[in-house]
N, C-alpha and C. Protein backbone atom coordinates (compact mmCIF):
# COMPACT_ATOMS: atom_id res chain seq x y z
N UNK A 1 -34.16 39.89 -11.27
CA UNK A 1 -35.04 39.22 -10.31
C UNK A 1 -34.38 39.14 -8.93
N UNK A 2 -33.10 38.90 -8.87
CA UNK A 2 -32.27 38.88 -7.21
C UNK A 2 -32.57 40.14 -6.77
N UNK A 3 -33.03 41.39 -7.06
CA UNK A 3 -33.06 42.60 -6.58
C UNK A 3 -34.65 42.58 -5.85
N UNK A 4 -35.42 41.92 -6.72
CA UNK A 4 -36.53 42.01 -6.58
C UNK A 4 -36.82 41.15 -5.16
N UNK A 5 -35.69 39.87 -5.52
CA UNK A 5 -36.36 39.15 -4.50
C UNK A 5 -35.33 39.70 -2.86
N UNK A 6 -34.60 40.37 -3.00
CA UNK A 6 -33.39 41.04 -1.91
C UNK A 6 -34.59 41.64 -1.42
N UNK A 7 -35.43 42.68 -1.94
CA UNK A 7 -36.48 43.82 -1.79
C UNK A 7 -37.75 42.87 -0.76
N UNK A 8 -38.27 41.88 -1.40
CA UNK A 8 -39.00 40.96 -0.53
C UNK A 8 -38.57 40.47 0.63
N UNK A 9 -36.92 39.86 0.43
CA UNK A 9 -36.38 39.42 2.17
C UNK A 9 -36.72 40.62 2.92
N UNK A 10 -36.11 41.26 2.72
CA UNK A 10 -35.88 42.84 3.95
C UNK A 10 -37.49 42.77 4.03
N UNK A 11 -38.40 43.24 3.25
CA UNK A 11 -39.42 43.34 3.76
C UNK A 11 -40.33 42.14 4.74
N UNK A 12 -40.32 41.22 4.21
CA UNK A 12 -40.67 39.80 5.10
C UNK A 12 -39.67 40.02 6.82
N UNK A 13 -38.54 40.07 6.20
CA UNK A 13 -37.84 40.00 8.23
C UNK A 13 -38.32 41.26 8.66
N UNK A 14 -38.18 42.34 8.12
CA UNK A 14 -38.72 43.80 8.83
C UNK A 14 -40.00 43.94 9.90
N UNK A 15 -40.58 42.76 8.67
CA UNK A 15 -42.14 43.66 9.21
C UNK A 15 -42.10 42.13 10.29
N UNK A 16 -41.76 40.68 9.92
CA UNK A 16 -41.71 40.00 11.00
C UNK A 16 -40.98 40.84 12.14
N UNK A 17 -40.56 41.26 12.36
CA UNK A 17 -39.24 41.63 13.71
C UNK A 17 -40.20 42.69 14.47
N UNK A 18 -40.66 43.62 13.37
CA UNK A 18 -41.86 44.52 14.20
C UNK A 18 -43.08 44.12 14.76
N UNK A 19 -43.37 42.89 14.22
CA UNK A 19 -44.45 42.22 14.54
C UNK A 19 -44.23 41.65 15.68
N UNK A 20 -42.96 40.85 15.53
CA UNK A 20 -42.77 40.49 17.12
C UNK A 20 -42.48 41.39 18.46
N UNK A 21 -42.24 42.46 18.14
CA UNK A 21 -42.23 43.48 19.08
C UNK A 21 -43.29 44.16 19.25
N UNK A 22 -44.63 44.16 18.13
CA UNK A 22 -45.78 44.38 19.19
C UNK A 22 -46.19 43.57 19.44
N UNK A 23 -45.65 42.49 19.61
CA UNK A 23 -46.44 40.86 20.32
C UNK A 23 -46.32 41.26 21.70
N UNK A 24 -44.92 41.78 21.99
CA UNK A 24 -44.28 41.70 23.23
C UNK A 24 -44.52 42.60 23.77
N UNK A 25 -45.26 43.72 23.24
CA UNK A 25 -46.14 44.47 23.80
C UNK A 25 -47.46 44.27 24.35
N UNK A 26 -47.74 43.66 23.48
CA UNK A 26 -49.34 43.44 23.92
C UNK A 26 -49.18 42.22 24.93
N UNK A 27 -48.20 41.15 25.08
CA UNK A 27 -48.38 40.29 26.32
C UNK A 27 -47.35 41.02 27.37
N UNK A 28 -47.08 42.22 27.18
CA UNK A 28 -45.70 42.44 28.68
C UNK A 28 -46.50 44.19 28.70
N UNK A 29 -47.79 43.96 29.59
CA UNK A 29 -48.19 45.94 29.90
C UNK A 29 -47.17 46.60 30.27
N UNK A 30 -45.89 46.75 30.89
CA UNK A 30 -45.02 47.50 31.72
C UNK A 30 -44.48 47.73 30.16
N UNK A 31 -44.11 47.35 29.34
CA UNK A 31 -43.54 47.22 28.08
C UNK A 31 -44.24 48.54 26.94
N UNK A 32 -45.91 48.21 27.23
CA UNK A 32 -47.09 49.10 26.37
C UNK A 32 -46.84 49.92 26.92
N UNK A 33 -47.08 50.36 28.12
CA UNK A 33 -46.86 51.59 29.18
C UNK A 33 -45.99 52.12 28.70
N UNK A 34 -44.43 51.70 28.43
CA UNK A 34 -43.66 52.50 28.50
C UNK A 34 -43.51 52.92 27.02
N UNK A 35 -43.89 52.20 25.80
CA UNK A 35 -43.43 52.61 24.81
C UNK A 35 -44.99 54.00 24.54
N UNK A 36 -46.10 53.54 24.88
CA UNK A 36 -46.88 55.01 25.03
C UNK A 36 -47.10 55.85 25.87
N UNK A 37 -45.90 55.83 26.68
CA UNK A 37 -46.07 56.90 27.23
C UNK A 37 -47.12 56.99 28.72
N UNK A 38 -47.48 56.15 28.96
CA UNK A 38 -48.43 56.28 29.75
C UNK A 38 -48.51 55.85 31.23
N UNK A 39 -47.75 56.57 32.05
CA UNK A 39 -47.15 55.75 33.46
C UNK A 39 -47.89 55.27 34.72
N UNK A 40 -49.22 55.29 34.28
CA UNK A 40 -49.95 55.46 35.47
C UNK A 40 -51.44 54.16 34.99
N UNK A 41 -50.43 53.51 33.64
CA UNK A 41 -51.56 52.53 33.06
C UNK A 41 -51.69 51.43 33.97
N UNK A 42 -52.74 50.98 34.73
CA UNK A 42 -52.83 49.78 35.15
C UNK A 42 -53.67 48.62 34.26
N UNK A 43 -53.49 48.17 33.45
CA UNK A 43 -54.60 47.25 33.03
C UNK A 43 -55.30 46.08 33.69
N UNK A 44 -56.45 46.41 33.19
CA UNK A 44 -57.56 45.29 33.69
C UNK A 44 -57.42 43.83 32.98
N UNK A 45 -58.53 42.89 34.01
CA UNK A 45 -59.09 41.59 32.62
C UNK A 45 -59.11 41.97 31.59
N UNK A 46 -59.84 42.67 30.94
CA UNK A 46 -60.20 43.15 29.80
C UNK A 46 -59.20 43.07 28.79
N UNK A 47 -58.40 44.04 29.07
CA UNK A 47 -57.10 44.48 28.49
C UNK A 47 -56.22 43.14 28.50
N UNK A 48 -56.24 42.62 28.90
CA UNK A 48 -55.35 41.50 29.40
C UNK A 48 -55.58 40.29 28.38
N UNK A 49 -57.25 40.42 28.60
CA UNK A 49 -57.89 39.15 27.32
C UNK A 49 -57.74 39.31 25.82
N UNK A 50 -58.57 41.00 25.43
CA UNK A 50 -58.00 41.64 23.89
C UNK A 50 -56.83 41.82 23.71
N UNK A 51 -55.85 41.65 24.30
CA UNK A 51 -54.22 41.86 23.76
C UNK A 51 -53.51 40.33 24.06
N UNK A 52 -54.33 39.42 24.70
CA UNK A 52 -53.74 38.21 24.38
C UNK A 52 -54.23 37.52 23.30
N UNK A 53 -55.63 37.86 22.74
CA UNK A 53 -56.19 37.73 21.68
C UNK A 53 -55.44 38.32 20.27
N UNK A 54 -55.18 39.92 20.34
CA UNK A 54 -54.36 40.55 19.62
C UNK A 54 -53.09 40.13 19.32
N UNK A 55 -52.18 39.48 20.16
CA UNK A 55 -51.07 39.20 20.07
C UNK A 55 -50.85 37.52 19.54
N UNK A 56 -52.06 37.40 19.68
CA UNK A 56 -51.75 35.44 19.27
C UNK A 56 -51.86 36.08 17.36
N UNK A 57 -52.82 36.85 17.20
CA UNK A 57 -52.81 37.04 15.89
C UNK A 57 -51.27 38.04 15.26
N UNK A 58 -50.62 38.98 15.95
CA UNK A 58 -49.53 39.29 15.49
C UNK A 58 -48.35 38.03 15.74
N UNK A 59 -48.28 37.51 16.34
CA UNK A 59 -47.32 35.88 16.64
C UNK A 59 -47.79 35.46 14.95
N UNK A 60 -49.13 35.11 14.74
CA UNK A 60 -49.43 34.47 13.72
C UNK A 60 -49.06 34.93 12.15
N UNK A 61 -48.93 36.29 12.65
CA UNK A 61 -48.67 37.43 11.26
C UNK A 61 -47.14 37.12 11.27
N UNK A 62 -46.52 37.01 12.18
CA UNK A 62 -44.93 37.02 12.30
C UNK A 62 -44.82 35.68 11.36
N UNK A 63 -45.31 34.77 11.95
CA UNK A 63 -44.65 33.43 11.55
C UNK A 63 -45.03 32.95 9.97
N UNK A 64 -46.65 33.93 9.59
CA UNK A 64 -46.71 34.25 7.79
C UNK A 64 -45.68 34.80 7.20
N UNK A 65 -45.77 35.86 7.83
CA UNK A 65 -44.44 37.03 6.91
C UNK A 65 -43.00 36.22 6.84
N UNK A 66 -42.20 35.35 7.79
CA UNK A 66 -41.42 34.05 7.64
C UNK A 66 -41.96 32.73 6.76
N UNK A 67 -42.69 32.63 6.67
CA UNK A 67 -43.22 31.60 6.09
C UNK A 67 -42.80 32.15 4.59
N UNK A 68 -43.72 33.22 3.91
CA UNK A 68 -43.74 34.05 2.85
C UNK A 68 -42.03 34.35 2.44
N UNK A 69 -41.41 34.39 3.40
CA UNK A 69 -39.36 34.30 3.10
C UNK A 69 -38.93 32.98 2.64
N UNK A 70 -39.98 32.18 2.92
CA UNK A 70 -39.27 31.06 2.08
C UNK A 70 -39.87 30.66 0.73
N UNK A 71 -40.69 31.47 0.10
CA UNK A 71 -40.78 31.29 -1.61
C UNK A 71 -41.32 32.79 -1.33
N UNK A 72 -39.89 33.41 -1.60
CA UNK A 72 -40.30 35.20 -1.31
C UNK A 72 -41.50 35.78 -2.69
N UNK A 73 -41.03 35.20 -4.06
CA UNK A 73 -41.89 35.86 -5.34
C UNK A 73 -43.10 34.99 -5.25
N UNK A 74 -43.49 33.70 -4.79
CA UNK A 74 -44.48 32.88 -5.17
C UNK A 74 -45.43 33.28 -4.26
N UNK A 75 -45.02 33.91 -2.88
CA UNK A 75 -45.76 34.50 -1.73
C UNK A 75 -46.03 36.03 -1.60
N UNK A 76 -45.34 36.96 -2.48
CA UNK A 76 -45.52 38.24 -2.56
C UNK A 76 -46.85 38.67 -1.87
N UNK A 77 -47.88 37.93 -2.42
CA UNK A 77 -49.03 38.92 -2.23
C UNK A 77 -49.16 39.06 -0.53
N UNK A 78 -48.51 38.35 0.36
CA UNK A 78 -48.86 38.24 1.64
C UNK A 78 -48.52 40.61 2.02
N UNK A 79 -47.56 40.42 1.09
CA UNK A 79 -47.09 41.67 1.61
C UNK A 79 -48.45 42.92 1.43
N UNK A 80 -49.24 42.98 0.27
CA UNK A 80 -50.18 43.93 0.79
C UNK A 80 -51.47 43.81 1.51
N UNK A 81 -51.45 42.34 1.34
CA UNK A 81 -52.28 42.16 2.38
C UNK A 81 -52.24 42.19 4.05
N UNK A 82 -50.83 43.03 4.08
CA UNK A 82 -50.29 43.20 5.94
C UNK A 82 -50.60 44.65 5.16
N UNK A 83 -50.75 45.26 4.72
CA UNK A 83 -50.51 46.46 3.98
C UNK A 83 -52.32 46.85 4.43
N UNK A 84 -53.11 46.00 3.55
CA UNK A 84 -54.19 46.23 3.95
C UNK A 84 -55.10 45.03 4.43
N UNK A 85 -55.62 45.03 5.37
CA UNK A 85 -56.23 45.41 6.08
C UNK A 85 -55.37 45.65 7.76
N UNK A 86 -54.40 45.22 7.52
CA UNK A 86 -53.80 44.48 8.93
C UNK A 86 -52.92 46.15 9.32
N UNK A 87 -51.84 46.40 8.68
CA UNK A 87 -51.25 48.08 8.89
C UNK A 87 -52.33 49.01 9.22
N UNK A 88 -52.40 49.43 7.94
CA UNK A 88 -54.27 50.60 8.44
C UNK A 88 -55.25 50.25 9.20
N UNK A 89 -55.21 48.97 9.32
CA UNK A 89 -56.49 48.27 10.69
C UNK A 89 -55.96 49.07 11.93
N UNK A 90 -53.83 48.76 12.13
CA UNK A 90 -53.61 48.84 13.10
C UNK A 90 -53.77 50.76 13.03
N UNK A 91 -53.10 51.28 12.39
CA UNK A 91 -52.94 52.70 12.04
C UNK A 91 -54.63 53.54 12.87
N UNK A 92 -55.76 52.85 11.98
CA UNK A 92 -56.80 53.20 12.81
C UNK A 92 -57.31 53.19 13.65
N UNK A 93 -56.85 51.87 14.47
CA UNK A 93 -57.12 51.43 15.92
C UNK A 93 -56.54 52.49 17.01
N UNK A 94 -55.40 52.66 16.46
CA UNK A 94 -54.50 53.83 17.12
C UNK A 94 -55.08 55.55 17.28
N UNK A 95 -55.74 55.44 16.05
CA UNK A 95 -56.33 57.04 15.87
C UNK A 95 -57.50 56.89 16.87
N UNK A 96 -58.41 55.82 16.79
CA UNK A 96 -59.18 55.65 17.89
C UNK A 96 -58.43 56.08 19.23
N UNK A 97 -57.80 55.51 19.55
CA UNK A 97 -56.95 55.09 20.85
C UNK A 97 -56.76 56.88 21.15
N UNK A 98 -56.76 57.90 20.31
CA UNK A 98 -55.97 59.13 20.34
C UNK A 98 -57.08 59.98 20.60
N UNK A 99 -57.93 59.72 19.61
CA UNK A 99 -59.53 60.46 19.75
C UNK A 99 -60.09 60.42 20.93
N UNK A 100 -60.30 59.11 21.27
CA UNK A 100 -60.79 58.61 22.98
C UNK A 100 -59.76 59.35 24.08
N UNK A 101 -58.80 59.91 23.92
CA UNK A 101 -57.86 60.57 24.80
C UNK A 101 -57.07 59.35 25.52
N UNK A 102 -57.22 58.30 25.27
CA UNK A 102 -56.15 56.88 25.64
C UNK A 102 -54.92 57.21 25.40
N UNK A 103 -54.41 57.25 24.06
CA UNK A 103 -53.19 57.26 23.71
C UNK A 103 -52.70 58.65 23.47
N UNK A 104 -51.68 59.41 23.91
CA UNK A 104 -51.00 60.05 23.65
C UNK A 104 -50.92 60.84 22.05
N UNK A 105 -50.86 61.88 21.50
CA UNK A 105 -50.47 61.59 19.84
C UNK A 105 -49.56 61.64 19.48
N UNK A 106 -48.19 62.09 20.76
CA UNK A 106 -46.67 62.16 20.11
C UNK A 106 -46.26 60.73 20.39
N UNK A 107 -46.91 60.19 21.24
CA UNK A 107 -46.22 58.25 21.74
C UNK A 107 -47.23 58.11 20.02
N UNK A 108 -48.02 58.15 19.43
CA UNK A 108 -48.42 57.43 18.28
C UNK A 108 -47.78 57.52 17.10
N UNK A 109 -47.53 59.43 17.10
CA UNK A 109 -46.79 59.76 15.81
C UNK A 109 -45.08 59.04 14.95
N UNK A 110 -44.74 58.42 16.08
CA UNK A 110 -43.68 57.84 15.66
C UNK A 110 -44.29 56.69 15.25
N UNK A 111 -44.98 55.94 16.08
CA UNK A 111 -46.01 54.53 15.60
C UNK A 111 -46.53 54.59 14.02
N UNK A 112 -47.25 55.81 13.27
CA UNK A 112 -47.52 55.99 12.48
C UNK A 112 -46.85 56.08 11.48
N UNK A 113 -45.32 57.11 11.50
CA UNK A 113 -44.48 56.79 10.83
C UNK A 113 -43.67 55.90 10.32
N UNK A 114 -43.31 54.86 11.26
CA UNK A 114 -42.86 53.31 10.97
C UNK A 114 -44.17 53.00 10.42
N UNK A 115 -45.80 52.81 10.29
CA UNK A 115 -46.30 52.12 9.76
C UNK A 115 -46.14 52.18 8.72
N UNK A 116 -46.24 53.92 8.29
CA UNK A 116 -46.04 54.67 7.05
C UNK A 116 -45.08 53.99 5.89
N UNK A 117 -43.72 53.61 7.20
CA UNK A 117 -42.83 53.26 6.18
C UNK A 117 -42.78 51.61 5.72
N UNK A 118 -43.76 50.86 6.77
CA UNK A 118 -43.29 49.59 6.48
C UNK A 118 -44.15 49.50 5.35
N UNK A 119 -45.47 50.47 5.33
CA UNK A 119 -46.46 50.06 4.03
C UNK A 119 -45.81 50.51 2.90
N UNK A 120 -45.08 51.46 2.94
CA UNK A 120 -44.42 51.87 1.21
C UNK A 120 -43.50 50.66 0.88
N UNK A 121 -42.64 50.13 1.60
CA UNK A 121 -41.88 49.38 1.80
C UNK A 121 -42.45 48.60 1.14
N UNK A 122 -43.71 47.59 1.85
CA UNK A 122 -44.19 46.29 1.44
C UNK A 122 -44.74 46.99 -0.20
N UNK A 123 -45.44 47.78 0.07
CA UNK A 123 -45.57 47.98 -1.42
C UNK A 123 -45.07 48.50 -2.51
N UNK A 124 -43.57 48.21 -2.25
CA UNK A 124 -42.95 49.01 -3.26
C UNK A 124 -41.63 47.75 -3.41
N UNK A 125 -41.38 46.86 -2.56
CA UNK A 125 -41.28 45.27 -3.01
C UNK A 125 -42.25 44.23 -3.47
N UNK A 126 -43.12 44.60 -3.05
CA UNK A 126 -44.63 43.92 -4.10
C UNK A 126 -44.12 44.16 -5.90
N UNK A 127 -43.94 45.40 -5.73
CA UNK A 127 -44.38 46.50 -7.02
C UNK A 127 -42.74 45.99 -7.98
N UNK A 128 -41.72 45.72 -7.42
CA UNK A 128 -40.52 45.56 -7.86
C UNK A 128 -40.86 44.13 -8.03
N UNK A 129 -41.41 43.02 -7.22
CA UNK A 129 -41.48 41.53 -7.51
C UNK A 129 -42.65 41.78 -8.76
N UNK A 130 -43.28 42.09 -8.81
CA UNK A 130 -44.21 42.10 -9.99
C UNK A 130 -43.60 42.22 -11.03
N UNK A 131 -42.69 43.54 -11.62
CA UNK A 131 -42.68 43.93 -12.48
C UNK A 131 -41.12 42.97 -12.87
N UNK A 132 -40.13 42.38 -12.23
CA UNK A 132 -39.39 41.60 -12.37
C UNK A 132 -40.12 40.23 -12.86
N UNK A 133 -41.28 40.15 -12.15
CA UNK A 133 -41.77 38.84 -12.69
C UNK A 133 -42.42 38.84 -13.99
N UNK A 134 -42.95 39.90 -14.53
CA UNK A 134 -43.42 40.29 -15.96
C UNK A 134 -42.61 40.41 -16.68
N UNK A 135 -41.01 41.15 -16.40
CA UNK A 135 -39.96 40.93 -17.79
C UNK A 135 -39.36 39.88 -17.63
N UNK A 136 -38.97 38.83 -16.43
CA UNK A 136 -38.84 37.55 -16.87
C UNK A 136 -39.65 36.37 -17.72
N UNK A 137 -41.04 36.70 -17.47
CA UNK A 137 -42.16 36.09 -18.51
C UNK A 137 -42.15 36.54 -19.66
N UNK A 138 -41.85 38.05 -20.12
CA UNK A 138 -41.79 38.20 -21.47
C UNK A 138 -40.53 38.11 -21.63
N UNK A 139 -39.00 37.72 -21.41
CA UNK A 139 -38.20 37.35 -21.49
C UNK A 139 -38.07 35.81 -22.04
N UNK A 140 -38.85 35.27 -21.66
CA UNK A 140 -38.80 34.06 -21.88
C UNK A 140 -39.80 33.67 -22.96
N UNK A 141 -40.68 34.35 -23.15
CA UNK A 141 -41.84 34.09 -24.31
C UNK A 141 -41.33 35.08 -25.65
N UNK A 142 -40.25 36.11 -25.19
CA UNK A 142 -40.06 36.99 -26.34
C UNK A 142 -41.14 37.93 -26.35
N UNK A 143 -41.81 38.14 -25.60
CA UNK A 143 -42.98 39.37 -25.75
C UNK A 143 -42.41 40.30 -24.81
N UNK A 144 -42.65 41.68 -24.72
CA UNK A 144 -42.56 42.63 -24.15
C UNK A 144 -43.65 43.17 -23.39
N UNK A 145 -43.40 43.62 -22.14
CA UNK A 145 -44.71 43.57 -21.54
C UNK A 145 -45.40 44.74 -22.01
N UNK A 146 -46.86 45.10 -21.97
CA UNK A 146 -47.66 45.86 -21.70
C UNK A 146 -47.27 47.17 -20.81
């Protein structure tokens, strides 16, 4: 079970730490600009309102995914639920962003790849807290799991 739950820390601070760095994207444009690539971005109101909107909710995701570090196995499930809807929400927002000719696709392709990896990640410490938590239950009942 310490392996399982080692597998949950890393994932809880990871994806908090990334989270807070697209916070600090979405409230600092000179910041967005530079990590996509895009030098000539001026943003509007607009932009200004949906990414302070956007970013109160990644602040909020940060301070779950910490929250979830302090009863890492009793909170597991937070992890695929950043997995889905919230990763691939973001993953697709981005493909938008690429289609529309906004975003760049080599400033994304690295974006995609860290998503890539934080979702195997979360779900593959999900998948290790689970199955630690099933042979400690049949450990303790004497049954063997399924």
């Amino acid at each position: 079970m310490a392996e399982a739950i080692r597998w949950l820390r890393i994932s809880y601070w990871v994806g908090a730490i990334v989270d807070a760095v697209a916070a600090a994207q979405m409230l600092w444009p000179p910041l967005f600009r530079l990590g996509m690539g895009l030098p000539g971005f001026t943003p509007g109101v607009e932009y200004h309102y949906a990414m302070g909107m956007g970013a109160s909710l990644m602040i909020g995701w940060t301070a779950l995914l910490l929250w979830a570090d302090r009863k890492p196995v009793e909170r597991k499930g937070v992890l695929p639920l950043t997995v889905l809807p919230v990763i691939a929400g973001l993953a697709a927002n981005q493909a938008r962003g690429v289609l529309a000719g906004f975003l760049p696709p080599l400033a994304v392709l690295p974006i995609w790849a860290l998503q890539g990896g934080l979702g195997a990640l979360f779900l593959w410490s999900y998948w290790r807290a689970r199955k630690a938590e099933l042979a400690s239950t049949s450990s303790a009942t004497g049954m063997t799991p399924a």
